[in-house]
N, C-alpha and C. Protein backbone atom coordinates (compact mmCIF):
# COMPACT_ATOMS: atom_id res chain seq x y z
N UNK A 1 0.84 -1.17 0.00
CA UNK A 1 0.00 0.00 0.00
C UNK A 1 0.89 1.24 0.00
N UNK A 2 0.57 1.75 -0.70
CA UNK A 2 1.55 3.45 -0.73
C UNK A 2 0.60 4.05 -0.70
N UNK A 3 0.64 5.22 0.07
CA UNK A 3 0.50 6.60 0.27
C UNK A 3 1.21 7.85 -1.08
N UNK A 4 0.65 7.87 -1.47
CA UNK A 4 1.36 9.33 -2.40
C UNK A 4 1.05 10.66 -2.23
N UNK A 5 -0.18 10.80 -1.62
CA UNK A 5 -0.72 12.43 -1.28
C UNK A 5 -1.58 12.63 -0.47
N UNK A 6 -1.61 13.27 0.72
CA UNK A 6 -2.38 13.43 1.61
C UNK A 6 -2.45 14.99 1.70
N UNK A 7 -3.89 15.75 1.47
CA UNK A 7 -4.19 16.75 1.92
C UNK A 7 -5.83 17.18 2.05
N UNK A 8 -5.95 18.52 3.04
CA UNK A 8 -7.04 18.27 3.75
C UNK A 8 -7.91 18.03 1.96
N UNK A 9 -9.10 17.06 2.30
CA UNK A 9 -10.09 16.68 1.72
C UNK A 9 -9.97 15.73 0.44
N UNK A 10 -8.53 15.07 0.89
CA UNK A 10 -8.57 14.03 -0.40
C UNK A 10 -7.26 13.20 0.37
N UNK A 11 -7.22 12.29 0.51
CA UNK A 11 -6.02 11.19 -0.14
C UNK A 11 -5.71 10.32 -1.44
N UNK A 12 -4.06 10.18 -1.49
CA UNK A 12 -3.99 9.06 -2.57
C UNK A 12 -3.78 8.04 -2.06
N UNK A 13 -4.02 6.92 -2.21
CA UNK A 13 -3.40 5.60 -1.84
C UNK A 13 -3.09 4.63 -3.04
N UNK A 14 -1.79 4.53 -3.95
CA UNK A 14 -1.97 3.69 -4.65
C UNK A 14 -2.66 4.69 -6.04
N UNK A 15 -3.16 4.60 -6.72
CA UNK A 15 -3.35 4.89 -8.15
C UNK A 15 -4.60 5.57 -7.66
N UNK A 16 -5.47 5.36 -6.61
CA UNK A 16 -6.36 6.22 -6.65
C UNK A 16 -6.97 7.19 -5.23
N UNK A 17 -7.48 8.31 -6.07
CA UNK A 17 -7.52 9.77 -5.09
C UNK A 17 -9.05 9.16 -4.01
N UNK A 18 -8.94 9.53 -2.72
CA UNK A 18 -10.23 9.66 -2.33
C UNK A 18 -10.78 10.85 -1.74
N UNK A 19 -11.82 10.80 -1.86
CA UNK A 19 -12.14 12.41 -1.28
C UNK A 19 -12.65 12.32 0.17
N UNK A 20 -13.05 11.38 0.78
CA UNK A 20 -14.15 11.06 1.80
C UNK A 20 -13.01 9.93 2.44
N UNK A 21 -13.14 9.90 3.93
CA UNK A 21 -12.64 9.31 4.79
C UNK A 21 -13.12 7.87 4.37
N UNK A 22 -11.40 7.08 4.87
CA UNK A 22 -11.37 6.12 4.05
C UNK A 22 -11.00 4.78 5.82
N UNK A 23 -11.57 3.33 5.56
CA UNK A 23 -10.83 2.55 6.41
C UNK A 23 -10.15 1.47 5.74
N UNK A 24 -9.30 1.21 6.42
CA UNK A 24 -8.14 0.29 6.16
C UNK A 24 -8.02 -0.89 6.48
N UNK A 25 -8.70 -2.43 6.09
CA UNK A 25 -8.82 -3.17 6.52
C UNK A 25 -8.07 -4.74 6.00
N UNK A 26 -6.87 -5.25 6.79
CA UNK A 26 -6.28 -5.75 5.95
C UNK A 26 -5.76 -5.66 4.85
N UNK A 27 -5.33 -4.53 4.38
CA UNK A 27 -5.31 -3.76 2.60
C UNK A 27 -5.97 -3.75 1.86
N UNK A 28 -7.63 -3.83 2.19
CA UNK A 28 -8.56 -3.72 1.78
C UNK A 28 -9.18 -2.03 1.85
N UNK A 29 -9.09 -0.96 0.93
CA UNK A 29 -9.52 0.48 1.37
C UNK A 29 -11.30 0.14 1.07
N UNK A 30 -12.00 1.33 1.93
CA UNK A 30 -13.69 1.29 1.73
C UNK A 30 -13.56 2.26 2.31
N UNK A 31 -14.95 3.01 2.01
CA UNK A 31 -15.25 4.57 2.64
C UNK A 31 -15.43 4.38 3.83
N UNK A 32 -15.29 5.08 4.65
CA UNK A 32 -15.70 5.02 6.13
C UNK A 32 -17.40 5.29 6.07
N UNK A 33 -17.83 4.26 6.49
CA UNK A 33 -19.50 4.46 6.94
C UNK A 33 -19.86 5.03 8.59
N UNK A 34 -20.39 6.29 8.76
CA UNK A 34 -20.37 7.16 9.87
C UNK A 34 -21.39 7.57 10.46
N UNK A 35 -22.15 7.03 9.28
CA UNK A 35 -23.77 7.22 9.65
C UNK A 35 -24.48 6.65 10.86
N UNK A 36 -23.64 5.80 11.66
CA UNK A 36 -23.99 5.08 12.85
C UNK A 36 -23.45 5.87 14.08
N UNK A 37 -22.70 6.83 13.96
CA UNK A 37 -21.76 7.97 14.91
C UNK A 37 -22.61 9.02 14.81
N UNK A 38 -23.49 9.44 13.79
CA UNK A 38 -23.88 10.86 13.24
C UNK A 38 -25.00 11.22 14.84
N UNK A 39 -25.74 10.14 15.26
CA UNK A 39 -26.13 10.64 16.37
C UNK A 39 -25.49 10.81 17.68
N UNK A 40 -24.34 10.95 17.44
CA UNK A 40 -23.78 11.94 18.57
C UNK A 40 -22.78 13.03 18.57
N UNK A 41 -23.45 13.65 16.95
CA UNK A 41 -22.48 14.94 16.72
C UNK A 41 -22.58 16.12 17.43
N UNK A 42 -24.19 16.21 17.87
CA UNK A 42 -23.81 17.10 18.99
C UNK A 42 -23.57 17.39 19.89
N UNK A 43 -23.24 15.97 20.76
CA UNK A 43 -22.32 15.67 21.75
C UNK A 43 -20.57 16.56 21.90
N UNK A 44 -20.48 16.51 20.39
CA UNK A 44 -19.08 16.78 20.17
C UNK A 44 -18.92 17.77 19.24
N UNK A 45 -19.91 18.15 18.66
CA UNK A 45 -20.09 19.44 17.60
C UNK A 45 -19.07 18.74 16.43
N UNK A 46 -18.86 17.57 15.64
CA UNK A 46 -18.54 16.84 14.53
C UNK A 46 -18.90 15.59 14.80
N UNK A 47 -19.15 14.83 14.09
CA UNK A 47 -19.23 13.31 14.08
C UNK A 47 -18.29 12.72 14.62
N UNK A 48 -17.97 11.58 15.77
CA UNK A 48 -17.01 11.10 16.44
C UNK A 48 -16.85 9.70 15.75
N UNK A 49 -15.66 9.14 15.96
CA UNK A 49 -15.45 7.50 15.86
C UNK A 49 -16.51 6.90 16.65
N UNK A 50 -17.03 6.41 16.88
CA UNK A 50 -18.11 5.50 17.55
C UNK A 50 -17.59 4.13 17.70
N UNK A 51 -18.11 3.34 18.70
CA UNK A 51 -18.22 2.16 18.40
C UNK A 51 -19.15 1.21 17.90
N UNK A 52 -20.24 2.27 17.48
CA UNK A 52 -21.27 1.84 16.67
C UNK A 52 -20.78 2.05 15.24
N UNK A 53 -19.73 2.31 14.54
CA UNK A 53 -19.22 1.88 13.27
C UNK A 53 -18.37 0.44 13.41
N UNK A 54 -18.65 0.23 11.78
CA UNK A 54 -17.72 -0.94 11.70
C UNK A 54 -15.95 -1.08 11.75
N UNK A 55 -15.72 -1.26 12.92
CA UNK A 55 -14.16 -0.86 13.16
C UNK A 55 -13.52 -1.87 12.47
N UNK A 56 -12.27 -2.22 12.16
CA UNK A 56 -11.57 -3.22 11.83
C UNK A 56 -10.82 -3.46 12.77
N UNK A 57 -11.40 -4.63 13.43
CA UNK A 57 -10.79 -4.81 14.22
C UNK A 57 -9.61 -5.48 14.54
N UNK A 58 -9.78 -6.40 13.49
CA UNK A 58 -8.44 -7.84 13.09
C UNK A 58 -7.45 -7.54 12.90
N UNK A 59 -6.73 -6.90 13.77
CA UNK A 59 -5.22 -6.39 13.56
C UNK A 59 -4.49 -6.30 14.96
N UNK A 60 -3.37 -6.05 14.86
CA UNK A 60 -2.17 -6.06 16.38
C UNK A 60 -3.06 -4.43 16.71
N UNK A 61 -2.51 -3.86 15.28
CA UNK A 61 -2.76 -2.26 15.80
C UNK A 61 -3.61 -1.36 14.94
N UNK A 62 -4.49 -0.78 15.50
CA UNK A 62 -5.07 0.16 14.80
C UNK A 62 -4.95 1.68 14.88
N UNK A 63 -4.71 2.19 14.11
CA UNK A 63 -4.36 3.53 13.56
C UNK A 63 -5.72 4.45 13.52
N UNK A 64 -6.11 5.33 14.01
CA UNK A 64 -7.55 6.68 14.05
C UNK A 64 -6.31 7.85 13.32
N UNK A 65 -6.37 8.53 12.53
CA UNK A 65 -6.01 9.52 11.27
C UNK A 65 -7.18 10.49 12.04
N UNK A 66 -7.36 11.54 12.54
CA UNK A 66 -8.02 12.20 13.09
C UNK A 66 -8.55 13.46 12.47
N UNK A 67 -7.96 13.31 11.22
CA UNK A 67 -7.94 14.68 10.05
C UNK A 67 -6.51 15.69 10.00
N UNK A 68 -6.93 17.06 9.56
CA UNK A 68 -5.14 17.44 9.30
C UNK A 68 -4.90 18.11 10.14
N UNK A 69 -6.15 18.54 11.01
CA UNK A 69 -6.24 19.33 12.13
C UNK A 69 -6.53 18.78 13.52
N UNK A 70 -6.55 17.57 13.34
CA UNK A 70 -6.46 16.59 14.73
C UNK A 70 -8.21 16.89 15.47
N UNK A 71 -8.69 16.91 14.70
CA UNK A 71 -9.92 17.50 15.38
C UNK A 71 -11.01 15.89 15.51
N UNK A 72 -10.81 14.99 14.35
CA UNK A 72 -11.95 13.97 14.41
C UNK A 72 -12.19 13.10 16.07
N UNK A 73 -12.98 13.74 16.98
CA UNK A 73 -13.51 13.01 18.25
C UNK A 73 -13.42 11.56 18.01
N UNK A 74 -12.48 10.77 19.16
CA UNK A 74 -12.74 9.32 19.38
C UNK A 74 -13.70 9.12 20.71
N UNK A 75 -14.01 8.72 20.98
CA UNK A 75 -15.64 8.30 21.73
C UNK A 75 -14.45 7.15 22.60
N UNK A 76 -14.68 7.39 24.20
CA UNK A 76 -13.92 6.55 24.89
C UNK A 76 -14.27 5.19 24.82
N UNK A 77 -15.69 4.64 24.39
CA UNK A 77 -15.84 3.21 24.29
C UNK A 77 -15.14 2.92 23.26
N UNK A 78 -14.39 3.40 22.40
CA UNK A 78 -13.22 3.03 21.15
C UNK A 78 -11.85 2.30 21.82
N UNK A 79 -11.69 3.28 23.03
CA UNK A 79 -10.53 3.10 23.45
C UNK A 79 -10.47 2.17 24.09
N UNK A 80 -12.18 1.34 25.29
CA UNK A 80 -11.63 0.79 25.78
C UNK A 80 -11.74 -0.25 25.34
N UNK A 81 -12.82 -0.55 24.09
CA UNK A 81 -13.07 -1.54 23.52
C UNK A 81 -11.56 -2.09 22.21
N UNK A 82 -10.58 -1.45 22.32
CA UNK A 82 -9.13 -1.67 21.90
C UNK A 82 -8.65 -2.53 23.21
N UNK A 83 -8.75 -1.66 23.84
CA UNK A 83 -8.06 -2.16 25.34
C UNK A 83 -8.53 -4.00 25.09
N UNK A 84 -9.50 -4.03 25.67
CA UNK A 84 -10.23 -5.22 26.18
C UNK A 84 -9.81 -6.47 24.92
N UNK A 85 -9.75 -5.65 23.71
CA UNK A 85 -9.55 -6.95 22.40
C UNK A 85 -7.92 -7.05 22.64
N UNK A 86 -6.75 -6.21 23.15
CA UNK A 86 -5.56 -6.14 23.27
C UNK A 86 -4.61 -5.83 21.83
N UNK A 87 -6.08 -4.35 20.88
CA UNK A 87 -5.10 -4.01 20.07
C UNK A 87 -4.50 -2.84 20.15
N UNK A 88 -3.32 -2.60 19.80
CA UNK A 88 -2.72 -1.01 20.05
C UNK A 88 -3.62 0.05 19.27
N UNK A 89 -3.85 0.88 19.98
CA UNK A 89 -4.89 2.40 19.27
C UNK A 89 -4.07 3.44 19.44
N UNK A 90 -3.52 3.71 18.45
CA UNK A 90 -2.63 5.08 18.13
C UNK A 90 -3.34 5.92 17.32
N UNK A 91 -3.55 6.83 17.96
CA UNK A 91 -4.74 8.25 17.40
C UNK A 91 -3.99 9.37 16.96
N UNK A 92 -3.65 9.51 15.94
CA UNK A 92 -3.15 11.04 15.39
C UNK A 92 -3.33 11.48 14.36
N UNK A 93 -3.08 12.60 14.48
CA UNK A 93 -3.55 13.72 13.19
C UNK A 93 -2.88 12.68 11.64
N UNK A 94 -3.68 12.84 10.65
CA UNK A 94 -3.57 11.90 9.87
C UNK A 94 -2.51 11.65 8.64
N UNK A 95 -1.52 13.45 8.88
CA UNK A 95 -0.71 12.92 7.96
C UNK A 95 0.39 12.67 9.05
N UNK A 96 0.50 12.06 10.32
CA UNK A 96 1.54 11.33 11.04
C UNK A 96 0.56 9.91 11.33
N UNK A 97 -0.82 9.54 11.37
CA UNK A 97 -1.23 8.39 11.22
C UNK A 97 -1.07 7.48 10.13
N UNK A 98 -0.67 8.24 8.84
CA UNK A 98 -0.05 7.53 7.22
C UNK A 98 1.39 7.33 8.16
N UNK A 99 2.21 8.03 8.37
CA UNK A 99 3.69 7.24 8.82
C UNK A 99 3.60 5.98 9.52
N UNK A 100 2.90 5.86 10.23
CA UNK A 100 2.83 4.50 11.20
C UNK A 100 2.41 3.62 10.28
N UNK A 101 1.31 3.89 9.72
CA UNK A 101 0.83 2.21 8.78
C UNK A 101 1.99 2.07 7.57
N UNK A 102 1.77 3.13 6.89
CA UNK A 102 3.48 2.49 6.38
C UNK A 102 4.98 1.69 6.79
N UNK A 103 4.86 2.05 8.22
CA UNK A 103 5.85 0.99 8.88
C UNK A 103 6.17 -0.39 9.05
N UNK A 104 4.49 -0.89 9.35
CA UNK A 104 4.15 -1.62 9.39
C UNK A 104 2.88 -1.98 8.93
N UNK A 105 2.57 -1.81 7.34
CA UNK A 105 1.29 -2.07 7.15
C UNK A 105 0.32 -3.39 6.77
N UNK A 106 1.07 -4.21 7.59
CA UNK A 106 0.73 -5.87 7.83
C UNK A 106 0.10 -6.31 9.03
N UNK A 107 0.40 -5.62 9.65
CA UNK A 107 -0.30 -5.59 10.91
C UNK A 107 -1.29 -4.51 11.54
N UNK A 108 -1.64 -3.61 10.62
CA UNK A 108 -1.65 -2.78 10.66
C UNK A 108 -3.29 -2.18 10.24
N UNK A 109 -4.41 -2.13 10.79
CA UNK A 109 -5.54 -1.68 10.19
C UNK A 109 -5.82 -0.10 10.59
N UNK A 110 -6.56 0.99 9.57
CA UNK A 110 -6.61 2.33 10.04
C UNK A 110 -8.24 2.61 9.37
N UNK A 111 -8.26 4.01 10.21
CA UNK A 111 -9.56 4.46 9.79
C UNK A 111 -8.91 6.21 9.97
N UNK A 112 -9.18 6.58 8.42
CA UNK A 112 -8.37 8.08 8.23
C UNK A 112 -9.68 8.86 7.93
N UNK A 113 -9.25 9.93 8.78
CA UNK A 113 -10.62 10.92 8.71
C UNK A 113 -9.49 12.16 7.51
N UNK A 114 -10.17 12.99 6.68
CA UNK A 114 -9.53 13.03 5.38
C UNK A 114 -9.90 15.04 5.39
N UNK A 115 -10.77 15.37 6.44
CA UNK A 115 -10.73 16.63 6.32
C UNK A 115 -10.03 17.15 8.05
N UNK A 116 -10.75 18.38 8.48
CA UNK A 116 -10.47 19.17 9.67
C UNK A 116 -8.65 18.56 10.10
């Protein structure tokens, strides 16, 4: 998987651009479906990670890309529901969340929020 361009409101991965937050599943890319988070945006004034989305969970470690401005809300049942499965959750702004899965992107599942 390569990375070639990351900026606010699009990534590249590979030959093609996305515009809309993308997850990373086994090297499998798909849009992020958020529509299950959307009721608790005004909890947080944006849509948060939820654990009512479909996380990927099947990995050592998962990667949250938080946007370019570090702003995308993770919802603490994310964190502890990492905890409890015993995968690593490294949350950061998303063009230092592309460095990590490139390191290791075998072990490696992410969910990149692509604007803020």
């Amino acid at each position: 998987m390569q990375f070639e361009n990351f900026a606010f409101g699009s990534i590249r991965i590979g030959r093609v651009t996305y515009d809309h937050d993308v997850t990373i599943d086994r090297g499998s890319i798909r849009k992020r479906k958020k529509k299950p988070s959307k009721k608790f945006r005004d909890d947080f004034g944006h849509t948060p990670l939820s654990i009512e989305e479909s996380i990927p969970w099947k990995c050592r470690r998962l990667v949250i890309g938080t946007g370019a401005y570090g702003r995308l809300p993770v919802m603490e049942e994310v964190k502890r529901e990492a905890q409890r499965r015993g995968v690593e959750l490294i949350i950061q702004p998303t063009a230092q969340a592309i460095k990590v899965v490139e390191k290791d992107p075998a072990q490696t599942n992410a969910i990149l929020h692509i604007t803020c």
